[in-house]
Protein backbone atom coordinates (compact mmCIF):
# COMPACT_ATOMS: atom_id res chain seq x y z
CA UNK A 1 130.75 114.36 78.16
CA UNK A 2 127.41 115.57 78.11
CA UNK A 3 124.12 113.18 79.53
CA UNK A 4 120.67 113.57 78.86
CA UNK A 5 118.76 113.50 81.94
CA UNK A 6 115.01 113.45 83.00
CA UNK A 7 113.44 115.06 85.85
CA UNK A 8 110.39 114.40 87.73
CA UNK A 9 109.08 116.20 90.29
CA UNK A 10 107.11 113.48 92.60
CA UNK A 11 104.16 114.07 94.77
CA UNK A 12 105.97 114.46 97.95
CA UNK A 13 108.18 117.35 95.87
CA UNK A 14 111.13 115.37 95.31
CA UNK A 15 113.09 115.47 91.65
CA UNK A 16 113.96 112.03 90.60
CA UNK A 17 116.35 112.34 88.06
CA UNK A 18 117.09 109.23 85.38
CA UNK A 19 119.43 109.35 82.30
CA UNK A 20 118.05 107.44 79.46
CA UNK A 21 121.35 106.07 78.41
CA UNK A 22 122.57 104.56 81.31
CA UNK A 23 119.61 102.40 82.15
CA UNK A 24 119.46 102.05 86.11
CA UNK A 25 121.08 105.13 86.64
CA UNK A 26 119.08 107.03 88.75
CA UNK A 27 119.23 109.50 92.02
CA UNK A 28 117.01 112.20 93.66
CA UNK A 29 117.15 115.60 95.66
CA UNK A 30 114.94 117.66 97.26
CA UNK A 31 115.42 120.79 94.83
CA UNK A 32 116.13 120.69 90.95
CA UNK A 33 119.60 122.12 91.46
CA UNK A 34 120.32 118.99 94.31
CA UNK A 35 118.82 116.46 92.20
CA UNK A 36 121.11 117.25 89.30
CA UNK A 37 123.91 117.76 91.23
CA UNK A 38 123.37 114.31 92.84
CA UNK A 39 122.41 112.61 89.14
CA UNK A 40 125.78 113.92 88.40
CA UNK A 41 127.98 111.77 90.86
CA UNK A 42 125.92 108.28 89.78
CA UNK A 43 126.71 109.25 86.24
CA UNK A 44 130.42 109.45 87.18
CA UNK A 45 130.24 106.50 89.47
CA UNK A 46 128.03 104.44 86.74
CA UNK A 47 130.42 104.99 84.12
CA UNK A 48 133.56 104.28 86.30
CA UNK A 49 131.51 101.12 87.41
CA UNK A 50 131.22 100.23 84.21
CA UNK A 51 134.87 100.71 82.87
CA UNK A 52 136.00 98.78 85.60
CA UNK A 53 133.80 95.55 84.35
CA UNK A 54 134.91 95.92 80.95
CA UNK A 55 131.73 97.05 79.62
CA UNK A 56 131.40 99.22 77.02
CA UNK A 57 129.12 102.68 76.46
CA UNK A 58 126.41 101.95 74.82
CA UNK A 59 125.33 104.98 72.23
CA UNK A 60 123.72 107.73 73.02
CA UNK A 61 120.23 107.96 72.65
CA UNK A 62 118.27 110.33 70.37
CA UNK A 63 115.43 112.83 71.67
CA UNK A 64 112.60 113.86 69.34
CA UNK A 65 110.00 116.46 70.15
CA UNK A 66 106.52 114.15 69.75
CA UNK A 67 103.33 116.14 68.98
CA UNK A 68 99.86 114.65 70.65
CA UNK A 69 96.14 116.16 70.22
CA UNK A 70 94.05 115.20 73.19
């Protein structure tokens, strides 16, 4: 299964990766290819947390490009 994820690179260089559709699923790296490497364990271990409560998967959520004059 495929997650959408979002990156941030923070001020002390750090990615901080989140995934929309798993609120509170979060995790970090010092590189891009770390950070998603890392996001992708908590995903795993989210999910599996949550099968093991009985909770189900929520949707997934839908991304929309979003146009903005300044």
């Amino acid at each position: 299964m495929d997650w959408k994820v979002v990156l941030e690179k923070d001020e002390d260089g750090y990615f901080t990766v989140t995934v929309p559709s798993l609120p509170g699923c979060i995790s970090q790296g010092k590189t891009r290819k770390k950070a998603l490497k890392n996001v992708k364990e908590a995903i795993e271990l989210h999910v599996r947390s949550l099968a093991e409560d009985g909770i189900p998967l929520k949707g997934q959520i839908e991304t929309a490009k979003v146009a903005v004059k300044l």
